[in-house]
PDB file of N, CA and C in Angstrom:
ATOM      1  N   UNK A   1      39.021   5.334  83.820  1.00  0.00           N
ATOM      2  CA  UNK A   1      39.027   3.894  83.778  1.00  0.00           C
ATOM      3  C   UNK A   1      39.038   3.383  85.207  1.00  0.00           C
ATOM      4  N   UNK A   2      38.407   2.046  85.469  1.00  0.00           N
ATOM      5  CA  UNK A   2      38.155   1.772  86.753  1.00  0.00           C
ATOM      6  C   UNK A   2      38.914   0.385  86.592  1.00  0.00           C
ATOM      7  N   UNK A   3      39.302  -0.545  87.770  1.00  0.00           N
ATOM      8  CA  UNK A   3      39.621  -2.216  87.835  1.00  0.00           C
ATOM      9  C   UNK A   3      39.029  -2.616  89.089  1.00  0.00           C
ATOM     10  N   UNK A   4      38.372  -3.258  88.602  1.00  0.00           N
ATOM     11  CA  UNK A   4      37.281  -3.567  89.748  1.00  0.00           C
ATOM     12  C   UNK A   4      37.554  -5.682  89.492  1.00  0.00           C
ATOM     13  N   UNK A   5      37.049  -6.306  91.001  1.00  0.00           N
ATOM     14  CA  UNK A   5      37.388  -7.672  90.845  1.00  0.00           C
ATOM     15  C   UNK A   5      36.357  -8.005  91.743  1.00  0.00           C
ATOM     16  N   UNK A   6      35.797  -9.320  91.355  1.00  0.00           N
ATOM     17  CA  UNK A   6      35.053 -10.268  92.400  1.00  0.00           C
ATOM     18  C   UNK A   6      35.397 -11.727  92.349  1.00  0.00           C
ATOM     19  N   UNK A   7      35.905 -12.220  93.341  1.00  0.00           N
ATOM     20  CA  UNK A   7      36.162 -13.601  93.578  1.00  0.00           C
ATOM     21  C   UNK A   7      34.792 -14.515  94.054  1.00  0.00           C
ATOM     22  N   UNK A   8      35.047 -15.653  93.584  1.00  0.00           N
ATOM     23  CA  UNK A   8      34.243 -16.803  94.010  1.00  0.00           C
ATOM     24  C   UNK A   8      33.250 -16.936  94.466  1.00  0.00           C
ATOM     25  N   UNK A   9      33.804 -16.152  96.101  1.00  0.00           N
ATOM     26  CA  UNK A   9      33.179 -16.610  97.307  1.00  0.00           C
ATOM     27  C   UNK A   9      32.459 -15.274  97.755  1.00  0.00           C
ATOM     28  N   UNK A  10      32.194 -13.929  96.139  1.00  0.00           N
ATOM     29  CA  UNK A  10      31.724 -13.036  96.669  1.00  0.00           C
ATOM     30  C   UNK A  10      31.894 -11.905  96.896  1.00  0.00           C
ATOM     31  N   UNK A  11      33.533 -11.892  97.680  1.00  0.00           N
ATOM     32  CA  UNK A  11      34.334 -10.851  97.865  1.00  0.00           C
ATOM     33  C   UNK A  11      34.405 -10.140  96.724  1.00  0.00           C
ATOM     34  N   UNK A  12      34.675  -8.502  97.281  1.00  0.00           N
ATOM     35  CA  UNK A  12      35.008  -7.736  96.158  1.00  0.00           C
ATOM     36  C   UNK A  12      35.855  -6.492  95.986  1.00  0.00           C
ATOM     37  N   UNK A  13      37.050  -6.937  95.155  1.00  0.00           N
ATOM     38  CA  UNK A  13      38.205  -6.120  96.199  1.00  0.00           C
ATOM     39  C   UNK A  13      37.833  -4.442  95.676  1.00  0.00           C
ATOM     40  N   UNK A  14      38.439  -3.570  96.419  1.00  0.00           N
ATOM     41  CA  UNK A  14      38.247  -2.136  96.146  1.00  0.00           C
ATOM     42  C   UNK A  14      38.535  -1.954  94.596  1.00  0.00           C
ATOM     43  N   UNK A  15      37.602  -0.995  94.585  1.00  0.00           N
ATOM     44  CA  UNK A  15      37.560  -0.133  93.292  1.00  0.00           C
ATOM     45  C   UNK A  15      38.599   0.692  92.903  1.00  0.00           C
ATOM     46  N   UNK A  16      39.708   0.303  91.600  1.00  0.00           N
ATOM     47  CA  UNK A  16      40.776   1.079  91.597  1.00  0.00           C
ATOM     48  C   UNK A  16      40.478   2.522  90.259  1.00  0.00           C
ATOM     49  N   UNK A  17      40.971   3.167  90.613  1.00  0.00           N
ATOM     50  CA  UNK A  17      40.615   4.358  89.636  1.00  0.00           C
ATOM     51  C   UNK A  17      41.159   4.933  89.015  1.00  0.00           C
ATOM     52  N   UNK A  18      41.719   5.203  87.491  1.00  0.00           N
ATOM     53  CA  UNK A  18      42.562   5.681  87.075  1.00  0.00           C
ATOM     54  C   UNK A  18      42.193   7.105  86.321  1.00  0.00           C
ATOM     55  N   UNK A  19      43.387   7.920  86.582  1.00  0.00           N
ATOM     56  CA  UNK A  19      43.122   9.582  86.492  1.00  0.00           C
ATOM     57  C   UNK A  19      42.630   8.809  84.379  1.00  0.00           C
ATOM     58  N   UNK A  20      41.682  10.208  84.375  1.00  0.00           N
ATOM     59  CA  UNK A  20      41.018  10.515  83.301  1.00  0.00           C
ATOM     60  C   UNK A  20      41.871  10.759  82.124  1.00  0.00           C
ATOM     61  N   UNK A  21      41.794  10.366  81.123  1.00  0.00           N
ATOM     62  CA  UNK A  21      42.841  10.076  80.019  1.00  0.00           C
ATOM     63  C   UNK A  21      44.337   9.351  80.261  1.00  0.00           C
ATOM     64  N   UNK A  22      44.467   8.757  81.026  1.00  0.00           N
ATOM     65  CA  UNK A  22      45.822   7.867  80.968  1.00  0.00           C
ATOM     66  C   UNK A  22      45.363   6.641  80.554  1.00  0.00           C
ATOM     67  N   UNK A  23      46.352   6.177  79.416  1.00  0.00           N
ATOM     68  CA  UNK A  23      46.264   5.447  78.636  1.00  0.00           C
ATOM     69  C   UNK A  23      47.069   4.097  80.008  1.00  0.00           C
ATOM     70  N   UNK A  24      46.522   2.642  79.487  1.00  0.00           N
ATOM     71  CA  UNK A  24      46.705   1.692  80.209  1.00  0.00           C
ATOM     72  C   UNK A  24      47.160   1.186  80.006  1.00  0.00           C
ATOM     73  N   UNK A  25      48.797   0.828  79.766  1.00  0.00           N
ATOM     74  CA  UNK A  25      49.604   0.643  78.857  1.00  0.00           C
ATOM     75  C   UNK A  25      50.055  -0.415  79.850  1.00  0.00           C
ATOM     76  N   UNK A  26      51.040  -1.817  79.300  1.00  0.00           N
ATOM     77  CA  UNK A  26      51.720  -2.557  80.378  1.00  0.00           C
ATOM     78  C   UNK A  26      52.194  -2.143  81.686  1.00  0.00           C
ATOM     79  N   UNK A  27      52.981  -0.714  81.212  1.00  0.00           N
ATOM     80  CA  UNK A  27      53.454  -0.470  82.978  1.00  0.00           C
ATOM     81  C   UNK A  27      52.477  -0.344  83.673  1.00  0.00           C
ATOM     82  N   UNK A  28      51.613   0.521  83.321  1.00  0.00           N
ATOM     83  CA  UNK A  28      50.982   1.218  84.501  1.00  0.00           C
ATOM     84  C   UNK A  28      49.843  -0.112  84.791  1.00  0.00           C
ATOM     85  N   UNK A  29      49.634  -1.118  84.342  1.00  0.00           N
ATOM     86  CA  UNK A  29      48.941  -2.008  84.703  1.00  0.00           C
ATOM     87  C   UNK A  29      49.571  -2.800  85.593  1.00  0.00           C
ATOM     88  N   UNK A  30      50.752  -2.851  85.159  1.00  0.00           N
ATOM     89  CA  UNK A  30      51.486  -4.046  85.768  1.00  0.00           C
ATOM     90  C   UNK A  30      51.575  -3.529  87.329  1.00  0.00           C
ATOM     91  N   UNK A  31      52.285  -2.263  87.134  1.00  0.00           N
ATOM     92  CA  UNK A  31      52.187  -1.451  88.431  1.00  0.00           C
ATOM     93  C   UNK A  31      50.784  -1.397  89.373  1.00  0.00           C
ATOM     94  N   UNK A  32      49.519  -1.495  88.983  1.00  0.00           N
ATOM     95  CA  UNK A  32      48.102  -1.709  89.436  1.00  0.00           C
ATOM     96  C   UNK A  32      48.040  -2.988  89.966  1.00  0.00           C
ATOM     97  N   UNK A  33      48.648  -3.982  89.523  1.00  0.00           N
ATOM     98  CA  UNK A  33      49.000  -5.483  89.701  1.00  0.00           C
ATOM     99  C   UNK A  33      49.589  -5.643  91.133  1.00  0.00           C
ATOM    100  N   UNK A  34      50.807  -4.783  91.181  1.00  0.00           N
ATOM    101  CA  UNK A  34      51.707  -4.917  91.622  1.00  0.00           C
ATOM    102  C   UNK A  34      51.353  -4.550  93.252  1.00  0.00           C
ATOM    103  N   UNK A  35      50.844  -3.010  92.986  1.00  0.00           N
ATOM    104  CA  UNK A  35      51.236  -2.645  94.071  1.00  0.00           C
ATOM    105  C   UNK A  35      49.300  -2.286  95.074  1.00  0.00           C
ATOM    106  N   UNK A  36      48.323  -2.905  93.939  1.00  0.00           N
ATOM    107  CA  UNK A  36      47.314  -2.756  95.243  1.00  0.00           C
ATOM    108  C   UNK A  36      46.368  -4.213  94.495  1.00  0.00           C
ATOM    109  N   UNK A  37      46.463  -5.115  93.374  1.00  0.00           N
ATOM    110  CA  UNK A  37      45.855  -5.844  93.359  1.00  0.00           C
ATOM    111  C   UNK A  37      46.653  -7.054  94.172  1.00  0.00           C
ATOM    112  N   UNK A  38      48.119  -7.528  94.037  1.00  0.00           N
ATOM    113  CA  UNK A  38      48.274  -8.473  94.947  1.00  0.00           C
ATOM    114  C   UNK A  38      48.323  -8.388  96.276  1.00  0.00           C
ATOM    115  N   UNK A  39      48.468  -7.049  96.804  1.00  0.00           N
ATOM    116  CA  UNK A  39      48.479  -6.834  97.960  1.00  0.00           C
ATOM    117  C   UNK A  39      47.009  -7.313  98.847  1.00  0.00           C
ATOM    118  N   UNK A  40      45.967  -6.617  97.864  1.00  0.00           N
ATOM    119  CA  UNK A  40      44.922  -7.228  98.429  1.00  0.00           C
ATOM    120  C   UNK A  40      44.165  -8.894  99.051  1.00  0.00           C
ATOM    121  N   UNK A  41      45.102  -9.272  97.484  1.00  0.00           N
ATOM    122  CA  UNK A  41      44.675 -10.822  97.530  1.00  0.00           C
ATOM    123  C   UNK A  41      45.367 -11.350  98.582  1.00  0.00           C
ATOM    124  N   UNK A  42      46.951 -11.046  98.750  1.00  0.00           N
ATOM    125  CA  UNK A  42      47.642 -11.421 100.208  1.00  0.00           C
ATOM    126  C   UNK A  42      47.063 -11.155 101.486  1.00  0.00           C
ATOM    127  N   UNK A  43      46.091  -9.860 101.713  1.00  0.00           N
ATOM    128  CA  UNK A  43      45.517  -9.997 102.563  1.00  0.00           C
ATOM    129  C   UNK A  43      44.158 -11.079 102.950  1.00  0.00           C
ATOM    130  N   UNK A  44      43.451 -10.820 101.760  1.00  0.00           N
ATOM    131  CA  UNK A  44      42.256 -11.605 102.166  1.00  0.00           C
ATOM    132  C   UNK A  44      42.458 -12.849 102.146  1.00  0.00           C
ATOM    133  N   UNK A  45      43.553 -13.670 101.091  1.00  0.00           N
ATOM    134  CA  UNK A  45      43.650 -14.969 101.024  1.00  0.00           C
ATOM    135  C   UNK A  45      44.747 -15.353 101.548  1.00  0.00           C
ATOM    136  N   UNK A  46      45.561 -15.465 102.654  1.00  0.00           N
ATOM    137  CA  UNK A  46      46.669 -15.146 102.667  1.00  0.00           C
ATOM    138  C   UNK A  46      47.698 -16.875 102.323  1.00  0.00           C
ATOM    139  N   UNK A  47      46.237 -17.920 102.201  1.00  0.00           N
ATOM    140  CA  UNK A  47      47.170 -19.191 102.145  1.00  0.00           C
ATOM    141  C   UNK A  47      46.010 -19.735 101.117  1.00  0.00           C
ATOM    142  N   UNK A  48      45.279 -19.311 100.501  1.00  0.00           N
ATOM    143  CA  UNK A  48      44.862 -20.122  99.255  1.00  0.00           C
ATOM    144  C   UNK A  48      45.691 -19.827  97.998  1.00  0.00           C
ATOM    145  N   UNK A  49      45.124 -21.010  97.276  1.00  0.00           N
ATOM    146  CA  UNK A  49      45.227 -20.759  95.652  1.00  0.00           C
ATOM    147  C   UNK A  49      44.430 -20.455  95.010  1.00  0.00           C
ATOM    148  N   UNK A  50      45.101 -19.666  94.284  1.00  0.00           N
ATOM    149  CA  UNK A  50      43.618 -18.383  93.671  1.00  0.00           C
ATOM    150  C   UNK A  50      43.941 -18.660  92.005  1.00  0.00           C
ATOM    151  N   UNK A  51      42.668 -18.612  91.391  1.00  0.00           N
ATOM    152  CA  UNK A  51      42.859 -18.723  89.706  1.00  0.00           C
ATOM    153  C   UNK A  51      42.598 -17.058  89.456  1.00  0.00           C
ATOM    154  N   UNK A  52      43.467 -16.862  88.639  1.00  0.00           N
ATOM    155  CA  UNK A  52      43.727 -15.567  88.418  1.00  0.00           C
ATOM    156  C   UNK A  52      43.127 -15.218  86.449  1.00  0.00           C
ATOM    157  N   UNK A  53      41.884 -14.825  86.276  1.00  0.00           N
ATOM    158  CA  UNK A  53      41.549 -14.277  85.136  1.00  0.00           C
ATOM    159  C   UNK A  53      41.093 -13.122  84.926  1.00  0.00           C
ATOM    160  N   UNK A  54      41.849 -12.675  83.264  1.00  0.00           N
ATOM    161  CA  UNK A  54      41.117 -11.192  83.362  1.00  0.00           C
ATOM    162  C   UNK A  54      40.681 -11.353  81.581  1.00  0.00           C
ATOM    163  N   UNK A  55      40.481 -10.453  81.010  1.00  0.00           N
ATOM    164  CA  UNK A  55      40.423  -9.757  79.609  1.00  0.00           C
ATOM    165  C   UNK A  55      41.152  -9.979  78.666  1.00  0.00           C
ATOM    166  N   UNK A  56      40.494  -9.730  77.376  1.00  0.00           N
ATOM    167  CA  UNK A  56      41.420  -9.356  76.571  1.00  0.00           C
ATOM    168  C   UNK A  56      42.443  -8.124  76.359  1.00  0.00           C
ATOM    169  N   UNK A  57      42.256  -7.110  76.834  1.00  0.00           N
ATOM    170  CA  UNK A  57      42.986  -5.763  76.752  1.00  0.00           C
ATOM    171  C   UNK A  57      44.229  -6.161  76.655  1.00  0.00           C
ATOM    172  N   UNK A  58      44.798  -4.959  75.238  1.00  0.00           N
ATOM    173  CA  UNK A  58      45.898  -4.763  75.565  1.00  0.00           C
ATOM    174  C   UNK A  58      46.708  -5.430  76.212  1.00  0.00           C
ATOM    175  N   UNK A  59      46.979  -4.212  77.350  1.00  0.00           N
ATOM    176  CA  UNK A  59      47.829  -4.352  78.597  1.00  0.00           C
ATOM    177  C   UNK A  59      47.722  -5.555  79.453  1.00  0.00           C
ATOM    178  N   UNK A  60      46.933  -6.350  79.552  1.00  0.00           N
ATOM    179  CA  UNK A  60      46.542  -7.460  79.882  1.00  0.00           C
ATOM    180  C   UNK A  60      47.207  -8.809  79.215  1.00  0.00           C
ATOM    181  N   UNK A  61      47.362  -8.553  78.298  1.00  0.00           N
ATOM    182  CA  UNK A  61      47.958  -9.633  77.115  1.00  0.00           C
ATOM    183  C   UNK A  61      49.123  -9.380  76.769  1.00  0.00           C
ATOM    184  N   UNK A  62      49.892  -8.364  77.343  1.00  0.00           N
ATOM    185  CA  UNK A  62      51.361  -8.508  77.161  1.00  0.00           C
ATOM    186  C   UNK A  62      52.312  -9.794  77.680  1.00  0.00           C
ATOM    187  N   UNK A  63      53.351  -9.698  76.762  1.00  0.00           N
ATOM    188  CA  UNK A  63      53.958 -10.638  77.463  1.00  0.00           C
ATOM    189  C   UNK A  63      54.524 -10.132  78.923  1.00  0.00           C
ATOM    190  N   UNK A  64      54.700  -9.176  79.643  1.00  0.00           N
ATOM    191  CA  UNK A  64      55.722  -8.717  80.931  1.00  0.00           C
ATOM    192  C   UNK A  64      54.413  -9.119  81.745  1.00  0.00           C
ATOM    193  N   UNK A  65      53.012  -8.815  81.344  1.00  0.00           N
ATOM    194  CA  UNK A  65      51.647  -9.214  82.299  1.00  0.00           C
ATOM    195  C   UNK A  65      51.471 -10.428  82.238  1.00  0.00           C
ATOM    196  N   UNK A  66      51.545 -10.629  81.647  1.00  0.00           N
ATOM    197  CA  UNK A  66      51.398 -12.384  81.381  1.00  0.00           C
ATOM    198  C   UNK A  66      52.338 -13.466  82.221  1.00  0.00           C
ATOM    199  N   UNK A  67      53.391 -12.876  81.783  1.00  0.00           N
ATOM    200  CA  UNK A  67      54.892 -13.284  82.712  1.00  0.00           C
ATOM    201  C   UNK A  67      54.465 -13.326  84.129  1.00  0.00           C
ATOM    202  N   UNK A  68      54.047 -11.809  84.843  1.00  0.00           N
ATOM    203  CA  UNK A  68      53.882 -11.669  86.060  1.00  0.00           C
ATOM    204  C   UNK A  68      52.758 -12.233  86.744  1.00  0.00           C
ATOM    205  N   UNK A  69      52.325 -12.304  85.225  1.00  0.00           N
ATOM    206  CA  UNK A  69      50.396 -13.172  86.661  1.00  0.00           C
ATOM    207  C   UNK A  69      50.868 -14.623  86.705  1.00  0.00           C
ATOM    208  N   UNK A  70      51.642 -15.122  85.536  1.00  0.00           N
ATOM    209  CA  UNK A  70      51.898 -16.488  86.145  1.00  0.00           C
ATOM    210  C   UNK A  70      52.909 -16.592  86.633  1.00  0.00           C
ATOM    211  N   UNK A  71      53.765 -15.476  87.551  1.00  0.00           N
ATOM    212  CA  UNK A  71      54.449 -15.594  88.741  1.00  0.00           C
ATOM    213  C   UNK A  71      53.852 -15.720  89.766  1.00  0.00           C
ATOM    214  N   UNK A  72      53.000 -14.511  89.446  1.00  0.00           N
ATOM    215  CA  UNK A  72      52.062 -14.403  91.146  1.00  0.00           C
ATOM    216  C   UNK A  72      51.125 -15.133  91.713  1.00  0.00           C
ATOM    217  N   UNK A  73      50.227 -15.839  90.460  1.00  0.00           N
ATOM    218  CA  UNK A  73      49.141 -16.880  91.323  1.00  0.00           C
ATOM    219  C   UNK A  73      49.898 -18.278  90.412  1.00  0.00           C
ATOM    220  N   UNK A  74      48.595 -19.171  91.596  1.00  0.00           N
ATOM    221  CA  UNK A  74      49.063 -20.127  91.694  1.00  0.00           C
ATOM    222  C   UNK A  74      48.596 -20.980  90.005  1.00  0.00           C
ATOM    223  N   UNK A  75      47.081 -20.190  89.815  1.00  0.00           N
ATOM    224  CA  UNK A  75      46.933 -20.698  88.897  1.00  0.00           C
ATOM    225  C   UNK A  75      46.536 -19.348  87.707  1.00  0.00           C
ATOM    226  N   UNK A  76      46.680 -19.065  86.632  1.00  0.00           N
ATOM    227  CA  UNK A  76      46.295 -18.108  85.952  1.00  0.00           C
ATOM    228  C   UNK A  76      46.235 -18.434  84.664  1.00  0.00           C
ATOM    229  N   UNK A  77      44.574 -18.163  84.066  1.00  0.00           N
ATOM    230  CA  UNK A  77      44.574 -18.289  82.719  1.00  0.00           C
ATOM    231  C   UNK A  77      45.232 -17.345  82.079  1.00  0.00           C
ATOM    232  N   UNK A  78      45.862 -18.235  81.008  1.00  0.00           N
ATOM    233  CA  UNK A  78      47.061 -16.840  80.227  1.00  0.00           C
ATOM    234  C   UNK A  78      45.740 -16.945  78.609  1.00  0.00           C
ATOM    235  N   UNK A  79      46.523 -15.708  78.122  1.00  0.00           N
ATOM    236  CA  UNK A  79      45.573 -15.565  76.728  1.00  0.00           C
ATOM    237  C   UNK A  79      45.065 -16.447  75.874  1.00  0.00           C
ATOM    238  N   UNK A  80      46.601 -17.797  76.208  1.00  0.00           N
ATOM    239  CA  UNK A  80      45.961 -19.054  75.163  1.00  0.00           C
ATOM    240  C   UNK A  80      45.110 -20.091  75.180  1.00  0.00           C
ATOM    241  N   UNK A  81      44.752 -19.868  77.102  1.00  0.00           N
ATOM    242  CA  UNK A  81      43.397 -20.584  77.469  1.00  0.00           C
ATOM    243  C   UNK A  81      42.299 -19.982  77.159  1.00  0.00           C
ATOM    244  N   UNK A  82      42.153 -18.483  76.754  1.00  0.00           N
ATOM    245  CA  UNK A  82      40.656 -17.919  76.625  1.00  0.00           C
ATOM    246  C   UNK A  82      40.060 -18.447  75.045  1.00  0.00           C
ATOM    247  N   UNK A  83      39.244 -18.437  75.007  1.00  0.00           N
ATOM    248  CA  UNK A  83      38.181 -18.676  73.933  1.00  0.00           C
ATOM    249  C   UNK A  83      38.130 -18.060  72.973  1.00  0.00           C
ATOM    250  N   UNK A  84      37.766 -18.429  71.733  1.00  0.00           N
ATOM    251  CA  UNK A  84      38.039 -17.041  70.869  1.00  0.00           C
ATOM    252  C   UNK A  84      36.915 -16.210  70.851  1.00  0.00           C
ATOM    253  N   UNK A  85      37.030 -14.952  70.129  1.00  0.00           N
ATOM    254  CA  UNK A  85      35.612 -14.095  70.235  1.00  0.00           C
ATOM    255  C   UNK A  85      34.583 -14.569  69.071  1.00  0.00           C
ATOM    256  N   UNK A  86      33.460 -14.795  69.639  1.00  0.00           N
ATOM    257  CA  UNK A  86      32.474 -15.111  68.437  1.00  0.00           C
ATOM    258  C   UNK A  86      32.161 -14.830  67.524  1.00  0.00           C
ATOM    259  N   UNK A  87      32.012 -15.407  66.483  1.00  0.00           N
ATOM    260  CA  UNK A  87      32.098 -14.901  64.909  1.00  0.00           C
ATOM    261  C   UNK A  87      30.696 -14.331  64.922  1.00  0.00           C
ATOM    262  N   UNK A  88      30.455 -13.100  64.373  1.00  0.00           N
ATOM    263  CA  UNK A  88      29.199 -12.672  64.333  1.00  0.00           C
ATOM    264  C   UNK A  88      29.049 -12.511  63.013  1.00  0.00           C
TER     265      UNK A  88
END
């Protein structure tokens, strides 16, 4: 599994990589969050406000992820702003 991001203006932060069969469960996301996706954004942005969106997954839609992205940015769509999936 890979987490890959592109902002706005282009940028595109490094490619994160996760060993082959580990399941992506809240921690280990949150921990991906934690310790090389905000780091990045602190570097490149170090005084904007950033809208923060991702997926439906899982681990993404927990409440402890959910909690933490709308600690960390300024603005972040949480699950109940996304759209629903299209009725096919």
């Amino acid at each position: 599994m890979v987490w890959a991001g592109v902002t706005s203006d282009g940028k595109k932060a490094p490619i994160i990589f996760v060993e082959e069969g580990v399941k992506i469960d809240q921690a280990i996301y949150l921990h991906l969050l934690s310790e090389e996706v905000i780091p990045w954004v602190q570097r490149e942005y170090p005084t904007a406000l950033l809208l923060f969106q991702q997926d439906g997954a899982p681990s993404h839609t927990s409440k402890l992820v959910q909690s933490f992205c709308t600690d960390m940015f300024a603005d972040f769509w949480s699950k109940d702003l996304w759209l629903p999936p299209p009725q096919i």
